[in-house]
C-alpha atoms as a PDB file:
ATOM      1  CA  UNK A   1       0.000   0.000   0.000  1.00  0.00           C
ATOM      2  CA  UNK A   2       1.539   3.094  -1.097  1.00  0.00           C
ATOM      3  CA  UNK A   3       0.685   6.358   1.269  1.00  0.00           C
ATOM      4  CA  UNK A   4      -2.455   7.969   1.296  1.00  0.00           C
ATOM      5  CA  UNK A   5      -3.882  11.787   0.160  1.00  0.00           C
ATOM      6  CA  UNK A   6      -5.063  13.278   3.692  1.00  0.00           C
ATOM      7  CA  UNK A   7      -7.726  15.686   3.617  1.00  0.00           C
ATOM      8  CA  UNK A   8      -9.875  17.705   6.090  1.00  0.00           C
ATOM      9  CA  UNK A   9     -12.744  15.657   4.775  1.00  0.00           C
ATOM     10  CA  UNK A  10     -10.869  11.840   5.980  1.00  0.00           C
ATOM     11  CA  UNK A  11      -8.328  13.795   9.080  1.00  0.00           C
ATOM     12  CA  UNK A  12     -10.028  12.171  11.671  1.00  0.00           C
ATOM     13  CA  UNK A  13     -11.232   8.691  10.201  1.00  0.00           C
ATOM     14  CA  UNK A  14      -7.266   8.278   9.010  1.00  0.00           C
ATOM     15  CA  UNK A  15      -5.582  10.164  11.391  1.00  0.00           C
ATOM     16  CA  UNK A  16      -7.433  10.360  13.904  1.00  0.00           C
ATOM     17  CA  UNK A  17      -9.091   7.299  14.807  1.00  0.00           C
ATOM     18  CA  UNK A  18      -6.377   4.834  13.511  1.00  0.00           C
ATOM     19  CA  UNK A  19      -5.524   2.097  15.509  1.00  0.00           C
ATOM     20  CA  UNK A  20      -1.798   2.078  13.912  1.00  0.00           C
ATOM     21  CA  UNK A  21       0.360   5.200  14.275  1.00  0.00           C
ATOM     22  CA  UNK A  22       0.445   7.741  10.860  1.00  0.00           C
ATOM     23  CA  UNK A  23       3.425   9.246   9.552  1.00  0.00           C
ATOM     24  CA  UNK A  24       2.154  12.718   8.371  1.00  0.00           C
ATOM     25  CA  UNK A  25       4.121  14.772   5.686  1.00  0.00           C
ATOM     26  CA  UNK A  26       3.126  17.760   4.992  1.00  0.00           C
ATOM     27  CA  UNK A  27       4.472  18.556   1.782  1.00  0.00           C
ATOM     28  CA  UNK A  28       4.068  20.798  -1.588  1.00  0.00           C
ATOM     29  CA  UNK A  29       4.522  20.430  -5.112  1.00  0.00           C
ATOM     30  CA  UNK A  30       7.064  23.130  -5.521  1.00  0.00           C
ATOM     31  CA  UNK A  31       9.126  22.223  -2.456  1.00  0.00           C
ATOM     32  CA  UNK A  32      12.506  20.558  -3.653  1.00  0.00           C
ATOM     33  CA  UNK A  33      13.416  18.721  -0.768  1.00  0.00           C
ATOM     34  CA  UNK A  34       9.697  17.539  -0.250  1.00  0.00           C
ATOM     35  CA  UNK A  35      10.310  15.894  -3.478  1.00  0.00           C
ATOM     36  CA  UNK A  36      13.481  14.229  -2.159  1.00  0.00           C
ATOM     37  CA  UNK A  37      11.779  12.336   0.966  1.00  0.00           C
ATOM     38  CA  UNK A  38       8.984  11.463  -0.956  1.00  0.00           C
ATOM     39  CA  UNK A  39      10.262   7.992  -2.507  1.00  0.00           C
ATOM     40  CA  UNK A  40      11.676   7.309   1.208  1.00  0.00           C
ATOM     41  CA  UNK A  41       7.938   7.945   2.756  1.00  0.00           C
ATOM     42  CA  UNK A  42       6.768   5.638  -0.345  1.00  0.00           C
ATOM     43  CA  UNK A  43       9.446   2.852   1.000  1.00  0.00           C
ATOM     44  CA  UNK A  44       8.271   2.807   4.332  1.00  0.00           C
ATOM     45  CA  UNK A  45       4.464   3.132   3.735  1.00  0.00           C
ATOM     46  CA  UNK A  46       5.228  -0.132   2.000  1.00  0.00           C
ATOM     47  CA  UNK A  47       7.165  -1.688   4.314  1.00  0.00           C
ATOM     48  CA  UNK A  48       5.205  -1.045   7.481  1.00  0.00           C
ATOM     49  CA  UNK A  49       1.970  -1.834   5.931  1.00  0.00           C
ATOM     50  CA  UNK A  50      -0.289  -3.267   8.626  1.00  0.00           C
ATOM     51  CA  UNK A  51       1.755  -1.508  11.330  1.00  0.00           C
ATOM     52  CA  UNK A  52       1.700   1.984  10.284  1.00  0.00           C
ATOM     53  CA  UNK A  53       0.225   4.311   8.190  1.00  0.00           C
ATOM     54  CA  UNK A  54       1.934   7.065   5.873  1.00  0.00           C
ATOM     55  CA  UNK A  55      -0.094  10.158   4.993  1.00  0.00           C
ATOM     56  CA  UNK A  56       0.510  13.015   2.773  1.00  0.00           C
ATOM     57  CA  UNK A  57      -0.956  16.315   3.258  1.00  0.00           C
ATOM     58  CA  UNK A  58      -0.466  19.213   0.190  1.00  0.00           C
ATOM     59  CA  UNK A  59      -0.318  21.973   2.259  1.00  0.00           C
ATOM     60  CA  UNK A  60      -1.496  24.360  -0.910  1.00  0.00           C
ATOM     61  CA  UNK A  61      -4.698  21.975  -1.134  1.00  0.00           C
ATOM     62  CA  UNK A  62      -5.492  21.931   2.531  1.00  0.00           C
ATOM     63  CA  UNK A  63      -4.065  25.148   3.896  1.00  0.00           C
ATOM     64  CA  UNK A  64      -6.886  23.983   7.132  1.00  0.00           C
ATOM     65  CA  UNK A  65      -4.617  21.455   8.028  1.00  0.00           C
ATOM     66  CA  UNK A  66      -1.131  23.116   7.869  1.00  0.00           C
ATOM     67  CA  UNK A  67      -2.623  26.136   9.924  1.00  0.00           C
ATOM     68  CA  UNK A  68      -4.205  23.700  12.485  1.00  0.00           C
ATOM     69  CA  UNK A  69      -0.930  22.304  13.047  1.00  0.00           C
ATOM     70  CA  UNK A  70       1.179  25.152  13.116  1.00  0.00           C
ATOM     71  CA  UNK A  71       3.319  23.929   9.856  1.00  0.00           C
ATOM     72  CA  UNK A  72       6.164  26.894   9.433  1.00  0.00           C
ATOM     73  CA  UNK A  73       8.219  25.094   6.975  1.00  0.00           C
ATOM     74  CA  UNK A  74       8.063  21.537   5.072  1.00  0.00           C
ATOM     75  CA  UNK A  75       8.892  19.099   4.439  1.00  0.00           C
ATOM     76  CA  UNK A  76       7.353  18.925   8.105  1.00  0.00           C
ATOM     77  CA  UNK A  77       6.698  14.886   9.384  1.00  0.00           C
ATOM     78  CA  UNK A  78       4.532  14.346  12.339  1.00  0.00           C
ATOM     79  CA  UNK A  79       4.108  10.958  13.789  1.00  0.00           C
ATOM     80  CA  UNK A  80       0.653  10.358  15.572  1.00  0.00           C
ATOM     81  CA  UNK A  81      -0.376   8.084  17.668  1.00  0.00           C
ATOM     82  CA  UNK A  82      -3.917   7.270  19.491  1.00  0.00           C
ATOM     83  CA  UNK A  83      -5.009  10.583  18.251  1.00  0.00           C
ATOM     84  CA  UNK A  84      -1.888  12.794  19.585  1.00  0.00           C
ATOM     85  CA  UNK A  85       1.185  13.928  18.135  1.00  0.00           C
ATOM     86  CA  UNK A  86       4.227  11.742  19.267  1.00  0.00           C
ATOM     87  CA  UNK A  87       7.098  13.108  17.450  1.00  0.00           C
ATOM     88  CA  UNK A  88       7.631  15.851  14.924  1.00  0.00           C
ATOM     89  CA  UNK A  89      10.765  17.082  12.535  1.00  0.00           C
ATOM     90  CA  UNK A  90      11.470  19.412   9.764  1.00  0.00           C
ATOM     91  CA  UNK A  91      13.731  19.180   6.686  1.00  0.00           C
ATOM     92  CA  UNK A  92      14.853  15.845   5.165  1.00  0.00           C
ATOM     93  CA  UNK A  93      16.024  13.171   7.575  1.00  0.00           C
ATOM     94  CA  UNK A  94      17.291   9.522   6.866  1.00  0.00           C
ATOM     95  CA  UNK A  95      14.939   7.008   6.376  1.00  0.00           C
ATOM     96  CA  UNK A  96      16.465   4.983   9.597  1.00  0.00           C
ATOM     97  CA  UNK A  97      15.823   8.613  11.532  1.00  0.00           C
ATOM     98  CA  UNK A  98      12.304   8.308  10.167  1.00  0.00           C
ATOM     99  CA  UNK A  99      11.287   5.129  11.281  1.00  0.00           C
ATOM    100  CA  UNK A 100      12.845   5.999  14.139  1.00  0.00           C
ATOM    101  CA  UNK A 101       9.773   8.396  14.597  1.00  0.00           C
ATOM    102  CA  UNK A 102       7.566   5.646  14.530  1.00  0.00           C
ATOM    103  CA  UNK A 103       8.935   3.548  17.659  1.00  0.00           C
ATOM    104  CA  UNK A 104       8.398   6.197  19.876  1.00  0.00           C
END
């Protein structure tokens, strides 16, 4: 399963209410390094399939989100968990950094 489009209109049944922990990016088209840690969020989304989730959230296309969680500067990743926010980090990290997110 490759990662999934987050909107305001599926936040909470996704996000929200997910039994596994979700591995937010917000991200936009024109942002270079976005671009760079997308096939890495793609990897994992793949490999943790039935243990996490990996969602993607244009911040252009849902400007909602992005303001609801304070996003200053992307690529911004957000890990969260039973309905909170476990972890966060901006800019480009390694994917071992990344799923390092996720045990937390």
């Amino acid at each position: 399963m490759a990662s999934i489009k987050i909107t305001k209109h599926n936040f909470d049944e996704e996000v929200l209410n997910s039994k596994e922990p979700v591995l937010l990016d917000f991200w936009a088209s024109w942002c270079g390094p976005c671009r760079m840690v997308s096939p890495t969020l793609e990897e994992i989304a793949k490999e943790m399939k039935g243990t996490a989730k990996v969602g993607k959230i244009n911040i252009d296309e849902e400007a909602e989100l992005a303001s609801k969680f304070r996003i200053m500067s992307i690529p911004t990743l957000m890990v969260v968990k039973d309905g909170k926010v476990s972890s966060t980090t901006v800019g480009v990290k390694p994917k071992k950094e990344i799923l390092k997110m996720l045990q937390v």
